[in-house]
Protein backbone atom coordinates (compact mmCIF):
# COMPACT_ATOMS: atom_id res chain seq x y z
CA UNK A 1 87.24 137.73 101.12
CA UNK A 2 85.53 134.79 102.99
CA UNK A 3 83.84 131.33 102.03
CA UNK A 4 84.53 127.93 102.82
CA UNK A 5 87.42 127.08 101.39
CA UNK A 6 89.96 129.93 102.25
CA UNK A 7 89.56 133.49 104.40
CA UNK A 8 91.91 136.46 103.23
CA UNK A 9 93.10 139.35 104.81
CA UNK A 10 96.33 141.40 104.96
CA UNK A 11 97.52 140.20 107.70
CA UNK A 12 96.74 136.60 107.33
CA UNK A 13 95.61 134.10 104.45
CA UNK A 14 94.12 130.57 106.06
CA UNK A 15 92.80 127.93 103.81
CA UNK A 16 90.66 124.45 103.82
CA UNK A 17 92.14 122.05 102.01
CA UNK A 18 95.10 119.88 101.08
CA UNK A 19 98.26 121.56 102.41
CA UNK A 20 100.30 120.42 99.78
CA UNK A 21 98.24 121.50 97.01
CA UNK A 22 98.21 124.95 98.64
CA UNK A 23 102.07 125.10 98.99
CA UNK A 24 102.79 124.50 95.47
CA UNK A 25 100.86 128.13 94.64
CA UNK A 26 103.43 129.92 96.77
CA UNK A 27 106.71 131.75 96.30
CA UNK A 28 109.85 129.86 97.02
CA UNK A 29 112.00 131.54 99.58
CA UNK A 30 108.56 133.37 101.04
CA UNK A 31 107.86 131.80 104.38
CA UNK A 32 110.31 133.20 107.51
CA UNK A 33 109.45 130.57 110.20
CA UNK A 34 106.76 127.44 110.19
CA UNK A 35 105.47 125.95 113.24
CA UNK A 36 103.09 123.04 113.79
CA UNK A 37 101.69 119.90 115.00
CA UNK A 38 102.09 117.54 112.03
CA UNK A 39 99.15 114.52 112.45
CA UNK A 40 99.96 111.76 114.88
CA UNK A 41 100.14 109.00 112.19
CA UNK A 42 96.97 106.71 113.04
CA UNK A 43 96.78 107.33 116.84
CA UNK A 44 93.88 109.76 116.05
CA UNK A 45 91.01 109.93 113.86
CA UNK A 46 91.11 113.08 111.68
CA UNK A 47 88.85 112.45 109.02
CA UNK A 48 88.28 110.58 106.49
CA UNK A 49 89.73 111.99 103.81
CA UNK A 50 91.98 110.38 101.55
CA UNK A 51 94.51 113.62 101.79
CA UNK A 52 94.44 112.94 105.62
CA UNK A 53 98.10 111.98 107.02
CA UNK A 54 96.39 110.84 109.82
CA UNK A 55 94.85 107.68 108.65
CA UNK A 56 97.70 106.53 107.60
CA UNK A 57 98.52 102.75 108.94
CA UNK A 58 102.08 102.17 109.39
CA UNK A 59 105.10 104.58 109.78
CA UNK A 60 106.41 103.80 106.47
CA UNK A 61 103.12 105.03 104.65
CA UNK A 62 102.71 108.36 106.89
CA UNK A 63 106.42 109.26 106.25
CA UNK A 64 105.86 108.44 102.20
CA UNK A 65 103.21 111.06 102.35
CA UNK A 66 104.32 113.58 105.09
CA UNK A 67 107.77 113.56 102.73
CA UNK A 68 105.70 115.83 100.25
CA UNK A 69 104.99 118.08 103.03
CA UNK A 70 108.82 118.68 103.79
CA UNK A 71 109.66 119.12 100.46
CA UNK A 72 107.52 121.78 99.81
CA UNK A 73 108.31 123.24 103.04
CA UNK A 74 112.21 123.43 102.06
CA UNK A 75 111.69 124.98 99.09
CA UNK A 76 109.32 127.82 100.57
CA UNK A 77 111.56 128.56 103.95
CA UNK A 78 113.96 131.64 103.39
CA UNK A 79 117.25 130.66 103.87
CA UNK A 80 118.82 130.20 107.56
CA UNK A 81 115.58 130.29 108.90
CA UNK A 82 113.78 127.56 111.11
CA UNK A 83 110.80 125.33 111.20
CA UNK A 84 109.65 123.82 114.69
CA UNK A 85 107.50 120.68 114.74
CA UNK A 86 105.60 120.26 117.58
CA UNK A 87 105.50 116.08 118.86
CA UNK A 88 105.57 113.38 121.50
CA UNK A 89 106.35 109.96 121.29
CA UNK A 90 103.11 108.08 120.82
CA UNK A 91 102.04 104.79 122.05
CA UNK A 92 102.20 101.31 121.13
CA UNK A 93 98.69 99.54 121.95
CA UNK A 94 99.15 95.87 123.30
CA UNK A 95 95.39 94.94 120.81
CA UNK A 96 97.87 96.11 118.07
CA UNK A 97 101.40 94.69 118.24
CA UNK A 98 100.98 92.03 121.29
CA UNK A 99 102.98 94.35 122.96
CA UNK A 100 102.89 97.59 125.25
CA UNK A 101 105.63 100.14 123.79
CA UNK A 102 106.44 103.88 122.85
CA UNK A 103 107.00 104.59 119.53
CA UNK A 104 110.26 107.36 119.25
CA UNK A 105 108.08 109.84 116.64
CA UNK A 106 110.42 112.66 117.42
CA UNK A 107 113.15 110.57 116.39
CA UNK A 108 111.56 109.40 113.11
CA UNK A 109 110.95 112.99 112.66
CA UNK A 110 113.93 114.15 113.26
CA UNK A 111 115.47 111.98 110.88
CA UNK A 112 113.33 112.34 108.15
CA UNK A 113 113.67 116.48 108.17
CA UNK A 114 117.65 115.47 107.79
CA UNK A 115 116.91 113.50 105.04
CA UNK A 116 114.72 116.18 103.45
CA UNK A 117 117.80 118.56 103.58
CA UNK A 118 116.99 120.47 106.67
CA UNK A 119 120.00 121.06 109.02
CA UNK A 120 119.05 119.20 112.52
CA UNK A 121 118.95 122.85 115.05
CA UNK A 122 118.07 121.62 118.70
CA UNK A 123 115.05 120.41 120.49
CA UNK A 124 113.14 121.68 123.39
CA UNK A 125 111.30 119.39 125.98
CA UNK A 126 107.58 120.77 127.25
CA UNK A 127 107.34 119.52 130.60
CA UNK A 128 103.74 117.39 131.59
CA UNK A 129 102.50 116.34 134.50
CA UNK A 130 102.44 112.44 135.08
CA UNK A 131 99.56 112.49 136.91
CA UNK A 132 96.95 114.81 134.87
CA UNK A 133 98.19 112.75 132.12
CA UNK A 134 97.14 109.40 134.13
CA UNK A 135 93.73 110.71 135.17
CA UNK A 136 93.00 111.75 131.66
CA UNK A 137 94.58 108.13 129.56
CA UNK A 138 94.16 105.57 132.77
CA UNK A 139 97.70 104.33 131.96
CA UNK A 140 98.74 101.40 133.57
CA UNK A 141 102.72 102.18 133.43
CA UNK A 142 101.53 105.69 135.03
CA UNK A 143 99.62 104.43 138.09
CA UNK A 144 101.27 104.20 141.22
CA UNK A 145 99.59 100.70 141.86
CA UNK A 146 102.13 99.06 139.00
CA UNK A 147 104.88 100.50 141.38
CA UNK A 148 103.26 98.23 144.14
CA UNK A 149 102.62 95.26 141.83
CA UNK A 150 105.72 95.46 139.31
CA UNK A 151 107.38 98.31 138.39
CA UNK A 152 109.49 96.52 135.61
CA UNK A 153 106.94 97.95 133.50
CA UNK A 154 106.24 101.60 135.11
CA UNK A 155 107.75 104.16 132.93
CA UNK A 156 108.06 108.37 133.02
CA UNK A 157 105.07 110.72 131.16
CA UNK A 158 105.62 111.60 128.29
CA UNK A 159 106.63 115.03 127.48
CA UNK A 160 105.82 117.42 124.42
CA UNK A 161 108.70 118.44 122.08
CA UNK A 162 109.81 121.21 119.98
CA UNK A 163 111.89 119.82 117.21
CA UNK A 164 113.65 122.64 115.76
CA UNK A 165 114.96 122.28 112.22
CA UNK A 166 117.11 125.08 109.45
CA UNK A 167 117.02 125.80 106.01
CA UNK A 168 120.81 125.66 105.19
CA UNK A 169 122.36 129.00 103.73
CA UNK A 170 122.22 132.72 105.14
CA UNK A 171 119.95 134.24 106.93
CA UNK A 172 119.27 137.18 104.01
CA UNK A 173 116.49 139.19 107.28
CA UNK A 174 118.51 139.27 110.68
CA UNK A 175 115.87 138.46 113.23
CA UNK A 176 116.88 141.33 115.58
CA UNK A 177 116.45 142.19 119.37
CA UNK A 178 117.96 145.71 119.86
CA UNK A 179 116.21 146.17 123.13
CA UNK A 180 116.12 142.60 124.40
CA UNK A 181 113.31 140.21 125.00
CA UNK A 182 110.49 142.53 126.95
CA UNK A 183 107.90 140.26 126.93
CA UNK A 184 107.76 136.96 129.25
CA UNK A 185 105.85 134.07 128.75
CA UNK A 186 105.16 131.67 130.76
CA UNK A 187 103.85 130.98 134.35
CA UNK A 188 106.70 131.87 135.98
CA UNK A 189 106.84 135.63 137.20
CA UNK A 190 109.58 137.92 136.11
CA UNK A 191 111.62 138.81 139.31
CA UNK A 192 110.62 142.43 140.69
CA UNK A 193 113.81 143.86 140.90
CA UNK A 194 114.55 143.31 137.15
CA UNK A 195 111.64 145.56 135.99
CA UNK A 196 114.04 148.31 136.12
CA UNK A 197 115.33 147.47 133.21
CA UNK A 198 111.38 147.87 131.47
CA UNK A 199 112.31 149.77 128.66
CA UNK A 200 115.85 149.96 128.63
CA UNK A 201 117.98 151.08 124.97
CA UNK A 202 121.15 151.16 126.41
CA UNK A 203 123.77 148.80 126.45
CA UNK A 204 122.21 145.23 126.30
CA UNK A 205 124.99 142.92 127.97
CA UNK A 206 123.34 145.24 131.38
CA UNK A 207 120.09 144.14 130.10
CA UNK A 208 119.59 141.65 133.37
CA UNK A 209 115.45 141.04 132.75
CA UNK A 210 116.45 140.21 129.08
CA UNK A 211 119.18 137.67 130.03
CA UNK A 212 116.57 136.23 132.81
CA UNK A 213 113.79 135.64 130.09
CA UNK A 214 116.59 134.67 127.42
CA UNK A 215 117.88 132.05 130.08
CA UNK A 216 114.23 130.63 130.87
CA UNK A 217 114.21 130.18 127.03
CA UNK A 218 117.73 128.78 126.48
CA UNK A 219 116.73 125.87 128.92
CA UNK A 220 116.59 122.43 126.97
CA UNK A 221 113.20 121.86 129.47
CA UNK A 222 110.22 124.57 129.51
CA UNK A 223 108.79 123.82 132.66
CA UNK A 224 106.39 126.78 132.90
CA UNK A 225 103.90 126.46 129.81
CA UNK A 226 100.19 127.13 130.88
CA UNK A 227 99.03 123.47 129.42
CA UNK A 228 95.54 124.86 129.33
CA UNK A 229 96.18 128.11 127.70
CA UNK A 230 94.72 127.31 124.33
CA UNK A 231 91.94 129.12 121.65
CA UNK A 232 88.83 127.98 121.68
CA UNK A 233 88.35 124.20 120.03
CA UNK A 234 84.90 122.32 121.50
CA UNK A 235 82.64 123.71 118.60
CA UNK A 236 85.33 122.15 116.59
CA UNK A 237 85.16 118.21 117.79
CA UNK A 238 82.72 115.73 115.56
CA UNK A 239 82.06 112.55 117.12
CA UNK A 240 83.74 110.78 120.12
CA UNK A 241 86.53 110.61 117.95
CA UNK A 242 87.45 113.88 118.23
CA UNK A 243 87.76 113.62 121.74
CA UNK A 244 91.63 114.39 121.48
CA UNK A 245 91.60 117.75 119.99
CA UNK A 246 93.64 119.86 121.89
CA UNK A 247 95.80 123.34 120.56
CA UNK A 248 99.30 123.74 121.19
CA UNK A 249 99.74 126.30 123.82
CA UNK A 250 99.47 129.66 123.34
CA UNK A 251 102.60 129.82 125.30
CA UNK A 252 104.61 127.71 123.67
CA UNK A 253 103.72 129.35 119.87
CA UNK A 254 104.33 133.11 121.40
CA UNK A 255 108.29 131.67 122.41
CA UNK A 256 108.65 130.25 119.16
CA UNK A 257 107.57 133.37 117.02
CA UNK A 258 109.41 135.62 119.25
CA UNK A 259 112.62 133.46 119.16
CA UNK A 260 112.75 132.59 115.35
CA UNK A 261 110.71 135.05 113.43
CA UNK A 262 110.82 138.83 112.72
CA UNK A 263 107.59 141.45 112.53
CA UNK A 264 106.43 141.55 108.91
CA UNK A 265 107.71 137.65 108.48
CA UNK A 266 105.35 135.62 106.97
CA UNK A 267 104.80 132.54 109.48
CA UNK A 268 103.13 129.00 107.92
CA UNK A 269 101.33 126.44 109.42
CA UNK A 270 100.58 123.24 107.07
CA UNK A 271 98.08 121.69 109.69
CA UNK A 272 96.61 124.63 110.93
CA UNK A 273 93.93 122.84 113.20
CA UNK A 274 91.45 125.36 115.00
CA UNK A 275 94.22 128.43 113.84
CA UNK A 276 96.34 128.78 116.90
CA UNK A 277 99.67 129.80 114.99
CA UNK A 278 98.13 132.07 112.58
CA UNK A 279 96.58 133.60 115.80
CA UNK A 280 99.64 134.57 117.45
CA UNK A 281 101.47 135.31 114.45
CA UNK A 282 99.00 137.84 114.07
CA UNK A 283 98.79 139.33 117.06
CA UNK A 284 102.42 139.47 117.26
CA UNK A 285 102.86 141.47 114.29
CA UNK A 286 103.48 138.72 111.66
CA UNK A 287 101.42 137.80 108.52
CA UNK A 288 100.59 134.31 108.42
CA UNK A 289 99.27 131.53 106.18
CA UNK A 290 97.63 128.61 107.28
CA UNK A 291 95.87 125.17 105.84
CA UNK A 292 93.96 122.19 107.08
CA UNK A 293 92.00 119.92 105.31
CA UNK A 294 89.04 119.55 107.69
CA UNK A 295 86.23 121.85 107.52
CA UNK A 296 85.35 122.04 111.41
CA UNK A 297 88.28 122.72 112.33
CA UNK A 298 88.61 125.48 109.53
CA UNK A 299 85.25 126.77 110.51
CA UNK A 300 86.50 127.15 114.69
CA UNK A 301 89.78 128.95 112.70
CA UNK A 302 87.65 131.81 111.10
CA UNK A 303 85.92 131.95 114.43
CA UNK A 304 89.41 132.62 116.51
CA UNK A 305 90.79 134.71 113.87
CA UNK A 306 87.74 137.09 113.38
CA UNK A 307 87.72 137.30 117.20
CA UNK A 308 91.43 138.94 117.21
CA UNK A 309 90.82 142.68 117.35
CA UNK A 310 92.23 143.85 113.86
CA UNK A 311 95.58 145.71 114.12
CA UNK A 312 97.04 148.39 111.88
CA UNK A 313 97.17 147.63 108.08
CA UNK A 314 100.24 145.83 106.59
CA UNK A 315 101.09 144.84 103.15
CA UNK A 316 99.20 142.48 101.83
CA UNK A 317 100.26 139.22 100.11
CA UNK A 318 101.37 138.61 97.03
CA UNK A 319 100.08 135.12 96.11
């Protein structure tokens, strides 16, 4: 069933509207790994609706609302299981503050999930490169002329994260790998002379093209993320500003699921944006439920979604 305010199938539920008010409806202990892009505080323009997290002005008043988010979201994760937040720190504008700075989101992040009750799990740096990122802001700290001038002010690109964050308790669903990891993802090719082990049921510690991929996603730094590997998202800008919208990788979302979820888990995304996590959640076997407030980007969600070929019927949800 379809209309503007929520799409529902049985393999995923997405919905336009608040998030909060949509978590409330559903059952504690349901949700078996969240992932996300929470809203940069007021570096972008979302909309301009009251709900939106994104026009808040200070940290303070984001983290008083965003603090309903959390809550909810501890109350629907199963127990032992994980939510990743994707971030970056974001920065300080000298017409704001006098000043030209970084603000440490992750770290306010971070602290604030600890706070919520979450046990702090680990973190995972998404390498960028300096240079696209100059061409594309004109930074001044990025540009090899400051270097030239006075590099007292020059300072490194900043890099995505992947805050990762627990529900304390057991973990009642082992997320199981009895044949390994078999799938790579990421740029980087999987060495020819491991595909012998394509396939293999055997004993895993001989498993070497599962400990290769395991070890490419053990590192603290994912170097190898397609950065432009992303659904579609023009249809969904309004306006210049909506001139930042950008999906998290495809990349990066199929790591996460494969890593922290389990087939037949139902994954959640609060800010669901143009549907990305719902997406892969899907096509990875998952059910998924998924929310954002603005309609465009709702709209560009339905689109991606209805564009997955439909896979073999699961159980539908219970909400």
């Amino acid at each position: 069933m379809a209309d503007e305010r929520h799409l529902i199938t049985k393999q995923f539920a997405i919905y336009r509207g608040d998030c909060v008010e949509v978590m409330k409806k559903l059952p504690t202990a349901s949700v078996g790994f969240s992932v996300f892009s929470p809203p940069f505080m007021n570096l972008y323009c979302y909309s301009e609706d009251l709900e939106d997290m994104g026009n808040c002005q200070t940290a303070e008043e984001f983290f008083e609302h965003f603090g309903f988010v959390t809550r909810e979201l501890l109350r629907l994760m199963m127990p032992g299981r994980v939510v990743a937040v994707h971030c970056m720190d974001l920065p300080i504008h000298k017409q704001d503050s006098g000043y030209i700075a970084q603000y440490d989101f992750p770290g306010d992040l971070s602290r604030h999930f600890v706070e919520q009750g979450f046990v702090y799990h680990g973190r995972v740096c998404i390498w960028k490169d300096p240079l696209v990122t100059f061409m594309r802001t004109k930074t001044t700290s990025l540009a090899h002329k400051q270097i030239v001038s006075d590099s007292a002010t020059c300072r490194t690109g900043a890099a995505d994260w992947i805050l990762l964050f627990r529900k304390k308790g057991e973990n009642p669903k082992p997320i199981a790998h009895p044949c390994g990891l078999t799938e790579y993802h990421g740029l980087r090719k999987v060495p020819v002379e491991l595909n012998r082990w394509i396939g293999w049921k055997g004993d895993q510690k001989k498993n070497k093209r599962s400990h290769w991929i395991w070890q490419q996603y053990a590192s603290p730094v994912w170097f190898d993320i397609h950065q432009t590997d992303v659904l579609p998202f023009k249809t969904a800008r309004e306006g210049d500003d909506e001139k930042h919208v950008c999906p998290l990788q495809l990349g990066v979302i199929e790591r996460c699921i494969v890593l922290w979820s389990a087939e037949g888990d139902i994954v959640f995304t609060p800010f669901m944006g143009v549907g990305s996590e719902v997406y892969v959640a899907v096509k990875n076997d998952r059910r998924a439920i998924g929310v954002d407030l603005k309609g465009s980007y709702y709209r560009q969600a339905v689109r991606n979604l209805k564009s997955l070929k439909k896979r073999k019927a699961r159980k539908g949800f219970d909400l």
